[in-house]
N, C-alpha and C. Protein backbone atom coordinates (compact mmCIF):
# COMPACT_ATOMS: atom_id res chain seq x y z
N UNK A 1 104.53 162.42 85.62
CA UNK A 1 104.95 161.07 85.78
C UNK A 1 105.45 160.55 84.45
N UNK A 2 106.43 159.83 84.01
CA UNK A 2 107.11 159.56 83.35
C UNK A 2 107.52 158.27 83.35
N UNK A 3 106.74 157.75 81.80
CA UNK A 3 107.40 156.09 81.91
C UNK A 3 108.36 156.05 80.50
N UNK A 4 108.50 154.70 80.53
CA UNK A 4 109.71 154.31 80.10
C UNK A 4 108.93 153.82 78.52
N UNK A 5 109.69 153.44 77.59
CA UNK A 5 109.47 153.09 75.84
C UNK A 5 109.13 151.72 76.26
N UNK A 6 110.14 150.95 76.87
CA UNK A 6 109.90 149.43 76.55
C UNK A 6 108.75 148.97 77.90
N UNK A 7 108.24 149.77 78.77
CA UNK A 7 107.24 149.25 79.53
C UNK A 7 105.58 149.12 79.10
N UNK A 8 104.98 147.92 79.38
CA UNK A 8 104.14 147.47 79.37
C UNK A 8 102.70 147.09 80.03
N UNK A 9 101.79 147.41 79.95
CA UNK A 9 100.95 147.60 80.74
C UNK A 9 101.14 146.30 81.01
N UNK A 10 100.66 146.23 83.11
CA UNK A 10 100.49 144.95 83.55
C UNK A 10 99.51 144.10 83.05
N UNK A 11 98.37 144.15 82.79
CA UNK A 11 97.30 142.69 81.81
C UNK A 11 97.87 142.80 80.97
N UNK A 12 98.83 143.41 79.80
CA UNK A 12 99.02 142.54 78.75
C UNK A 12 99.48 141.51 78.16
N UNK A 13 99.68 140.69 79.00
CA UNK A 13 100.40 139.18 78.70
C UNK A 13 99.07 138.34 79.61
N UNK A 14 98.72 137.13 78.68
CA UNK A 14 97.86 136.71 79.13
C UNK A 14 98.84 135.12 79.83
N UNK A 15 98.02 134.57 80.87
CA UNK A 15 98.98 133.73 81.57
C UNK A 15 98.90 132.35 80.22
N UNK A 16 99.92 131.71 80.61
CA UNK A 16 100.11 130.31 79.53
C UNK A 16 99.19 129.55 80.03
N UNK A 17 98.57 128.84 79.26
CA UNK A 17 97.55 127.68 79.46
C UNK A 17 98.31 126.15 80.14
N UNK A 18 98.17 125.57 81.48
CA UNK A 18 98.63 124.36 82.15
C UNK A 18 98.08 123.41 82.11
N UNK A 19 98.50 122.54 81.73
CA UNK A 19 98.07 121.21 81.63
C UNK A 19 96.52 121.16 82.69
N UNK A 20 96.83 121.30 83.80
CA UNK A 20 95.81 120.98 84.64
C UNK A 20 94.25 122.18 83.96
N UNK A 21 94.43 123.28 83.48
CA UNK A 21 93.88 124.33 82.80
C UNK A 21 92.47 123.81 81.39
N UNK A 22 93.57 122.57 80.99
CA UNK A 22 92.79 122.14 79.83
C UNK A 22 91.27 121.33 79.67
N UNK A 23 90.60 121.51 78.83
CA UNK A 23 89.35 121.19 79.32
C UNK A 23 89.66 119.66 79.05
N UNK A 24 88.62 119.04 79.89
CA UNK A 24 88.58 117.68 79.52
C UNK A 24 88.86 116.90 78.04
N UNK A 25 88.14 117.13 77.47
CA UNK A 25 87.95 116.88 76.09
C UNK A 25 89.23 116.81 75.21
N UNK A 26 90.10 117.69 75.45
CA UNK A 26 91.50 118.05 74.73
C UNK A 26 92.96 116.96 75.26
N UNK A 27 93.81 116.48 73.94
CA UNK A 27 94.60 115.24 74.57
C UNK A 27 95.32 115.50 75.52
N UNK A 28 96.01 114.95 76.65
CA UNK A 28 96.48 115.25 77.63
C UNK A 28 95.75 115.40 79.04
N UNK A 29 94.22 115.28 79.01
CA UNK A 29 94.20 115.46 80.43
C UNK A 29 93.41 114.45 80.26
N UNK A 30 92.73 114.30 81.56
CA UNK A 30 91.67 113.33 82.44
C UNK A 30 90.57 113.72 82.77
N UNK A 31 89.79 113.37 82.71
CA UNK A 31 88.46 113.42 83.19
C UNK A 31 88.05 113.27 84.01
N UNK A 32 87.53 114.48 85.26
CA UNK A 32 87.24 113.78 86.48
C UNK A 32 86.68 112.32 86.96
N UNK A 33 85.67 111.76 85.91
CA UNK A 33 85.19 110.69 85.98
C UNK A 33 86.01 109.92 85.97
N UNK A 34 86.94 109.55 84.85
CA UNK A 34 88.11 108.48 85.11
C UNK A 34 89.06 108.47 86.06
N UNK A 35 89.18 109.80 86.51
CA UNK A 35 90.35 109.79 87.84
C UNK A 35 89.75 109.03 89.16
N UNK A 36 88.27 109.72 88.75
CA UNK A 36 87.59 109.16 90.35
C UNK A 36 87.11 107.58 90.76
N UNK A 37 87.41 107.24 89.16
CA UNK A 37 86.88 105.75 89.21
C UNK A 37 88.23 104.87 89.47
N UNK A 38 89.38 105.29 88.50
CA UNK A 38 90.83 105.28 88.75
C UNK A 38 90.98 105.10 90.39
N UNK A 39 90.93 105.65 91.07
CA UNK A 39 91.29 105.71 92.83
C UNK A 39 90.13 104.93 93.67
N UNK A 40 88.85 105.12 93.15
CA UNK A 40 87.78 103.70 93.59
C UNK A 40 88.34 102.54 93.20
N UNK A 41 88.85 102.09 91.91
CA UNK A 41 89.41 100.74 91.75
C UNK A 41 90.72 100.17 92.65
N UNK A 42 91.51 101.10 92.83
CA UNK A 42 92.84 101.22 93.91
C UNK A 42 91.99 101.37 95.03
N UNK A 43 91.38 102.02 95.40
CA UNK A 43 90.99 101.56 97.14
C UNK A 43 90.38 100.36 97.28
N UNK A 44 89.38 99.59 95.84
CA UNK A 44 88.93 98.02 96.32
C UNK A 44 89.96 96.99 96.87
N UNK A 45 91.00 97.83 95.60
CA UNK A 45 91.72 96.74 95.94
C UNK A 45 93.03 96.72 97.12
N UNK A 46 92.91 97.89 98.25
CA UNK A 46 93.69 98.36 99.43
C UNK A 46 92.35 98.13 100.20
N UNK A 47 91.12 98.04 100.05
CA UNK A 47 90.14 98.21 101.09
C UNK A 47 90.63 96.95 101.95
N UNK A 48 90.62 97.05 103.26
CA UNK A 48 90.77 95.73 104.17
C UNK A 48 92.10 95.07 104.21
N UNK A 49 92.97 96.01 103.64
CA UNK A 49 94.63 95.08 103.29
C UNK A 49 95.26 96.00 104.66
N UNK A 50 95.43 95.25 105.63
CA UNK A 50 96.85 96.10 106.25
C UNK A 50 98.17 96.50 106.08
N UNK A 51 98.67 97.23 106.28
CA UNK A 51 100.25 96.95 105.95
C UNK A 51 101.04 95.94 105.95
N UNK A 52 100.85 95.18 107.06
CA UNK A 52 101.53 94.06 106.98
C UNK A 52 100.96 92.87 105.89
N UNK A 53 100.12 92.41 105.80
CA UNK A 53 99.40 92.26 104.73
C UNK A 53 99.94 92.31 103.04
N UNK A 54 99.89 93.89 102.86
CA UNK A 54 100.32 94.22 101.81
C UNK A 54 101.76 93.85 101.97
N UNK A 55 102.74 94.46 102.66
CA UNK A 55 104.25 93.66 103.33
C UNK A 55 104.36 92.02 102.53
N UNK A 56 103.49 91.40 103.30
CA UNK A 56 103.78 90.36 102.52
C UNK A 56 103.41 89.64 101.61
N UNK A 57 102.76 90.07 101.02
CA UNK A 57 102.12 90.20 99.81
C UNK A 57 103.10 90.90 98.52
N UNK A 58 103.67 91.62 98.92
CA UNK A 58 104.78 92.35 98.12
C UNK A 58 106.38 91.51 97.95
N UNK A 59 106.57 90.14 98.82
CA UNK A 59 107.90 89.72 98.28
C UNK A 59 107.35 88.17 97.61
N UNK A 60 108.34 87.60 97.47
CA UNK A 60 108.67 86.60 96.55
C UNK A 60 107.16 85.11 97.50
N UNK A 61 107.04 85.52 98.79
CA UNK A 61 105.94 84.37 99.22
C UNK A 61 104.67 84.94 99.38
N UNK A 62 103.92 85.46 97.84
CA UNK A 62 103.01 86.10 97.98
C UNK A 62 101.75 84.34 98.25
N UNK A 63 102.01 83.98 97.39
CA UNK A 63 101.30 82.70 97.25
C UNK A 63 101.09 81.99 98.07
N UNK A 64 101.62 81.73 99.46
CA UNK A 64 102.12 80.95 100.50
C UNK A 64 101.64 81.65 101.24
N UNK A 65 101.22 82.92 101.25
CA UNK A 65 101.01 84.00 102.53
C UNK A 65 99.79 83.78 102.39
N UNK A 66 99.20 83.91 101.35
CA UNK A 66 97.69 84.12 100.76
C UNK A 66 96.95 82.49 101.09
N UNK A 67 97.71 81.63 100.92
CA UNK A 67 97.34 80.36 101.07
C UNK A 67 96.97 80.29 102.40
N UNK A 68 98.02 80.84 103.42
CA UNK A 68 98.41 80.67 104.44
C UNK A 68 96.79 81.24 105.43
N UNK A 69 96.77 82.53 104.77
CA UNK A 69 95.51 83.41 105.27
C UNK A 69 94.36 82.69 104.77
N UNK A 70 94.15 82.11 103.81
CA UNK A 70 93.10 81.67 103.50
C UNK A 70 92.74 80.52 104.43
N UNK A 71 93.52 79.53 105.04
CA UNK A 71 93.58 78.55 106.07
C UNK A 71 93.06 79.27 107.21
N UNK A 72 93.75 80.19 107.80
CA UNK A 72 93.46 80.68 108.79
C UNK A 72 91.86 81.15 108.88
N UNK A 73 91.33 82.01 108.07
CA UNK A 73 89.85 82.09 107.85
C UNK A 73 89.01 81.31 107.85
N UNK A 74 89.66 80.31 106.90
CA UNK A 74 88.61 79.13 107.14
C UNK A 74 88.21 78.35 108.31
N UNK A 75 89.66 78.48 108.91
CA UNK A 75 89.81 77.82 110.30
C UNK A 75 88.51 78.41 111.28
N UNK A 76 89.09 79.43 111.58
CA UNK A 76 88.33 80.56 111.74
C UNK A 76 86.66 80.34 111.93
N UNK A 77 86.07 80.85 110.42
CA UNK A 77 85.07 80.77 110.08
C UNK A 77 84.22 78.94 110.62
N UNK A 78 84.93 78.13 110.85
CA UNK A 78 84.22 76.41 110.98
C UNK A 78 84.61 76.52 112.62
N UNK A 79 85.33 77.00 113.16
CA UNK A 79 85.71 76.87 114.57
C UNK A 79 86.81 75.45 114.90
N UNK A 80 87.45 75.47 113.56
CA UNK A 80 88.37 74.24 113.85
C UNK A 80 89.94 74.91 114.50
N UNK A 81 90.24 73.95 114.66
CA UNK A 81 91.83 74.33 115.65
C UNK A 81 92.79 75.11 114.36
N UNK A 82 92.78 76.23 114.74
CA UNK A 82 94.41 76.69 113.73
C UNK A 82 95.62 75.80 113.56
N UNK A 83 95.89 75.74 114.56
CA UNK A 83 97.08 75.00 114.74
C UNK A 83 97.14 73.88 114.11
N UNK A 84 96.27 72.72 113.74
CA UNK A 84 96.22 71.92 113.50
C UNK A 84 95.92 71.80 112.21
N UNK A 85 94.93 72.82 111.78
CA UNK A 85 94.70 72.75 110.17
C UNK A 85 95.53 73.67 109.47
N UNK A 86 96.13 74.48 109.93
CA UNK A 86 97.10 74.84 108.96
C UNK A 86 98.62 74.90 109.09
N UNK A 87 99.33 73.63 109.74
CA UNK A 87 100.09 73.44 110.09
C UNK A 87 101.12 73.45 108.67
N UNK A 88 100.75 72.84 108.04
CA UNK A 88 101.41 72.61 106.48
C UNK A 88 101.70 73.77 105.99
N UNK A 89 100.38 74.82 105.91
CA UNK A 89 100.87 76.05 105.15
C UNK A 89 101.78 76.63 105.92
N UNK A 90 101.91 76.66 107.24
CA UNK A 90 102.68 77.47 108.04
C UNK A 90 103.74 77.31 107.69
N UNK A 91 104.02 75.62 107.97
CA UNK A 91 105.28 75.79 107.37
C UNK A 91 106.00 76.01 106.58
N UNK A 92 105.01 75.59 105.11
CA UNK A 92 105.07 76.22 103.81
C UNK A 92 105.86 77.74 104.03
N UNK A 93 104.54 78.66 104.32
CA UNK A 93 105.01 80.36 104.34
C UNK A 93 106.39 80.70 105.47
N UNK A 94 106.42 79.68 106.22
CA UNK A 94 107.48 79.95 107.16
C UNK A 94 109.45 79.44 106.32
N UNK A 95 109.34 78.44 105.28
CA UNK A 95 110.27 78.10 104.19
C UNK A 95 110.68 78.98 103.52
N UNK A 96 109.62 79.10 102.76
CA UNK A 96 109.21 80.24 101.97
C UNK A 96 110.54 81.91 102.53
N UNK A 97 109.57 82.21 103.42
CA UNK A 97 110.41 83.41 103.72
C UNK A 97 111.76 83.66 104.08
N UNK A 98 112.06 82.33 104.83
CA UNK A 98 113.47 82.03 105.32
C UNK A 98 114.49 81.96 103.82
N UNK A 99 113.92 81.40 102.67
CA UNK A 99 114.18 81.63 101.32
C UNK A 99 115.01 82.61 100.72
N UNK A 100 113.70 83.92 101.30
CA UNK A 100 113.53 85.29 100.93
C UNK A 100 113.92 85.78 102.16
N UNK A 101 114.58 85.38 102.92
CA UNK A 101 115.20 86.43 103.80
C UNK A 101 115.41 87.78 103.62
N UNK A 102 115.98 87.73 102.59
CA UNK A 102 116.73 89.71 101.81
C UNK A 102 115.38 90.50 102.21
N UNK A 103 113.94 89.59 101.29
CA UNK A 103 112.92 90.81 102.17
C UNK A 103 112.38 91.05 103.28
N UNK A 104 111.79 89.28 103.81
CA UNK A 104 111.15 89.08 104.85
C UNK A 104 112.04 89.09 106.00
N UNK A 105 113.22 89.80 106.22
CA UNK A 105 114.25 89.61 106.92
C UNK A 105 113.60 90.50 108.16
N UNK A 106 112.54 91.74 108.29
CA UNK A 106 112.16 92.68 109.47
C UNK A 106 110.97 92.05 109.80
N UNK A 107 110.54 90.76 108.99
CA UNK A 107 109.28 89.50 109.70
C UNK A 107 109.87 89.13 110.75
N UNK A 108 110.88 88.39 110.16
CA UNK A 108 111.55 87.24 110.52
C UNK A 108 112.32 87.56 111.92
N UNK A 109 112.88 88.65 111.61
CA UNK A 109 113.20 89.23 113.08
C UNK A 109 112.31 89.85 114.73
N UNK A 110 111.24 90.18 113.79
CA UNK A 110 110.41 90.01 114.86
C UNK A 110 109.47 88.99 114.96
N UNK A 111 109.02 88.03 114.40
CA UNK A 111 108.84 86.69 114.74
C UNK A 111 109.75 86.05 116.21
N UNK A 112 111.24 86.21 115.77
CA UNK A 112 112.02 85.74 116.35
C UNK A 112 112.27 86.29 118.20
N UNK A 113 112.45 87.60 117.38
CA UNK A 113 111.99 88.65 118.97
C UNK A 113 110.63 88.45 120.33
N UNK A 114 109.85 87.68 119.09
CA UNK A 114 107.94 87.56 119.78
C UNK A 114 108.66 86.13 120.80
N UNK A 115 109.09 85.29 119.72
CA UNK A 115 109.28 83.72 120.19
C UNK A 115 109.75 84.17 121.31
N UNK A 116 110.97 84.13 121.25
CA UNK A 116 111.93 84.40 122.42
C UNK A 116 111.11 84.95 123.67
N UNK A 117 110.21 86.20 123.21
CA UNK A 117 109.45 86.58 124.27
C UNK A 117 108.21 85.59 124.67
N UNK A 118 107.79 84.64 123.89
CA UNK A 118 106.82 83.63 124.14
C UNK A 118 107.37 82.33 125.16
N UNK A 119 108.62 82.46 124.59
CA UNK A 119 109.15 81.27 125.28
C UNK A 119 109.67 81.44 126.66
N UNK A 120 110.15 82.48 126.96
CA UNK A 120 110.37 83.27 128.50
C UNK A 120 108.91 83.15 129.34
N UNK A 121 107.88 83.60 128.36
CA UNK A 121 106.65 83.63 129.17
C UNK A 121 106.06 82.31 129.10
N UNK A 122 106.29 81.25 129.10
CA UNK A 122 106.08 80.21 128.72
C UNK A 122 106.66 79.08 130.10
N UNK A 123 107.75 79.72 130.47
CA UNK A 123 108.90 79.44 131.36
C UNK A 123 108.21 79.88 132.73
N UNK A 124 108.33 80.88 132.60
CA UNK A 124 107.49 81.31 134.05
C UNK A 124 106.26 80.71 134.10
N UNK A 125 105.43 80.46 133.18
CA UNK A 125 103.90 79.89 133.36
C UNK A 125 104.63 78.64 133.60
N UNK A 126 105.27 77.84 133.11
CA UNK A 126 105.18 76.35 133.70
C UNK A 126 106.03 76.49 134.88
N UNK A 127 107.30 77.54 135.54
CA UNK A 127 107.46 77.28 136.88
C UNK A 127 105.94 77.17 137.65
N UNK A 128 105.19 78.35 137.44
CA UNK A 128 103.83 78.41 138.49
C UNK A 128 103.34 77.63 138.54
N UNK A 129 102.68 76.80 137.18
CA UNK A 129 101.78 75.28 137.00
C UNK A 129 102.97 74.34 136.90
N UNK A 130 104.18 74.28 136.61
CA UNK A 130 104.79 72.84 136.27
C UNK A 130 104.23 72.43 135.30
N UNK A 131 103.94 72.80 134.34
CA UNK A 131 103.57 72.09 132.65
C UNK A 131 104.46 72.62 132.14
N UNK A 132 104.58 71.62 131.09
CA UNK A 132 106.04 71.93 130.01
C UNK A 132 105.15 72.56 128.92
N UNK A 133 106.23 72.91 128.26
CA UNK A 133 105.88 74.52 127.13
C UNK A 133 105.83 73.43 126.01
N UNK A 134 104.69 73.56 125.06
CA UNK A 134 104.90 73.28 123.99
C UNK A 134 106.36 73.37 123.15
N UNK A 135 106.34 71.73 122.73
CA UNK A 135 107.76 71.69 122.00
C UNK A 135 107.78 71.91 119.94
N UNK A 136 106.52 72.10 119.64
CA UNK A 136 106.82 72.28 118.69
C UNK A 136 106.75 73.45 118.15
N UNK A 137 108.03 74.08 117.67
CA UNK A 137 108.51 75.69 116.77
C UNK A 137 107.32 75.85 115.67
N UNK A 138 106.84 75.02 114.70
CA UNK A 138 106.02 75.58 114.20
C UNK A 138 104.36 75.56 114.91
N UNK A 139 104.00 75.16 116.16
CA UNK A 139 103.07 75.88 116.48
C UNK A 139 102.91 77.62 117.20
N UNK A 140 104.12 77.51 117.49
CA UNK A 140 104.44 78.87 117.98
C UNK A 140 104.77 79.57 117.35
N UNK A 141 105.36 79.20 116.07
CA UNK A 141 105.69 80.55 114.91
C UNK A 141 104.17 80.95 114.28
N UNK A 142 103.44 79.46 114.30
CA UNK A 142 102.49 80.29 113.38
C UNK A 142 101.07 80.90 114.64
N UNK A 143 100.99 80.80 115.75
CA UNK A 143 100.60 81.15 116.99
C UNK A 143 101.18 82.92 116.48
N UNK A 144 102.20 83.25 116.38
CA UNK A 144 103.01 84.47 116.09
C UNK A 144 102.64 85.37 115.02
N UNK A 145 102.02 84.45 113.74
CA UNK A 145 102.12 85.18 112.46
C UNK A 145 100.38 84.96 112.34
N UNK A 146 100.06 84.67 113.64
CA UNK A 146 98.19 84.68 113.27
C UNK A 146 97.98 85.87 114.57
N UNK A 147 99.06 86.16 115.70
CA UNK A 147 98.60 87.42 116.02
C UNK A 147 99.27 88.90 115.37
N UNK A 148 100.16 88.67 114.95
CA UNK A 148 100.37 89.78 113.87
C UNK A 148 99.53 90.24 113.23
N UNK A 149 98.84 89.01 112.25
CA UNK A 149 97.91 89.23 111.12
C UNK A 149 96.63 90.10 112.06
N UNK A 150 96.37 89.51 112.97
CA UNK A 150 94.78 90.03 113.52
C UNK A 150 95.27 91.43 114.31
N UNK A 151 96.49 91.69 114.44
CA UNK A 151 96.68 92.94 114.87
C UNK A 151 95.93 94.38 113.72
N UNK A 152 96.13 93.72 112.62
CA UNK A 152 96.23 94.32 110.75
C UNK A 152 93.93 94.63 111.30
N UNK A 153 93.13 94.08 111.74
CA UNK A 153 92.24 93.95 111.29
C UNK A 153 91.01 93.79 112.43
């Protein structure tokens, strides 16, 4: 059997040392401890956020949304009428986004899509009873953006 001058036994090259390879201690890497605490601090602060949630939380009516939710809870939590106590913010967050259309523009469209479908069903319930449909848009938008939200939760 017959080898060659420039061949090399296979172990003799030892593999290069990788970043991920390096012990803790040495500059450049992480420490399991800090990574794991790193991704505990990011999940507190994703714990309980839905997408939609985070959605709107992410454009220009973060403040108004948050306001908005905070009404609603409270509402909530005392057993007072939504509708009535947070009529202001609604409309507030409902300004607000119309604003920011460019982002809240796939809200806004299905807001609009829900209405339309609220207001059809709204139509047929008062042919059967003969009661007229609530006339005011912002109880029904925000009727809209408080079952969204509880869809999240």
């Amino acid at each position: 059997m017959s080898t060659h001058a420039n061949q090399e036994p296979l172990n003799s090259h030892q593999p290069e040392a990788k970043p991920q390879d390096l012990p803790p201690d040495q500059p450049g890497s992480v420490s399991p401890g800090a990574e794991a605490e790193a991704e505990a601090e990011a999940g507190e602060e994703e714990e309980g956020e839905c997408g939609f949630c985070l959605f709107m939380k992410g454009g220009g009516c973060r403040d108004e949304f948050v306001g908005w939710e905070n009404c609603v809870e409270e509402a909530e939590s005392n057993n007072e009428d939504l509708l009535e106590k947070c009529a202001q913010v609604t409309a507030a967050l409902k300004r607000c986004m119309e604003a920011h259309s460019d982002y809240y523009e796939p809200i806004i469209r299905a807001e609009k899509l829900a209405e339309e479908q609220a207001i059809v069903e709204l139509e047929k319930e008062k042919q059967n009873q003969q009661q007229p449909p609530p006339q005011d848009q912002n109880l029904l938008w925000s009727l809209i953006m408080w079952e969204i939200a509880n869809t999240c939760g």
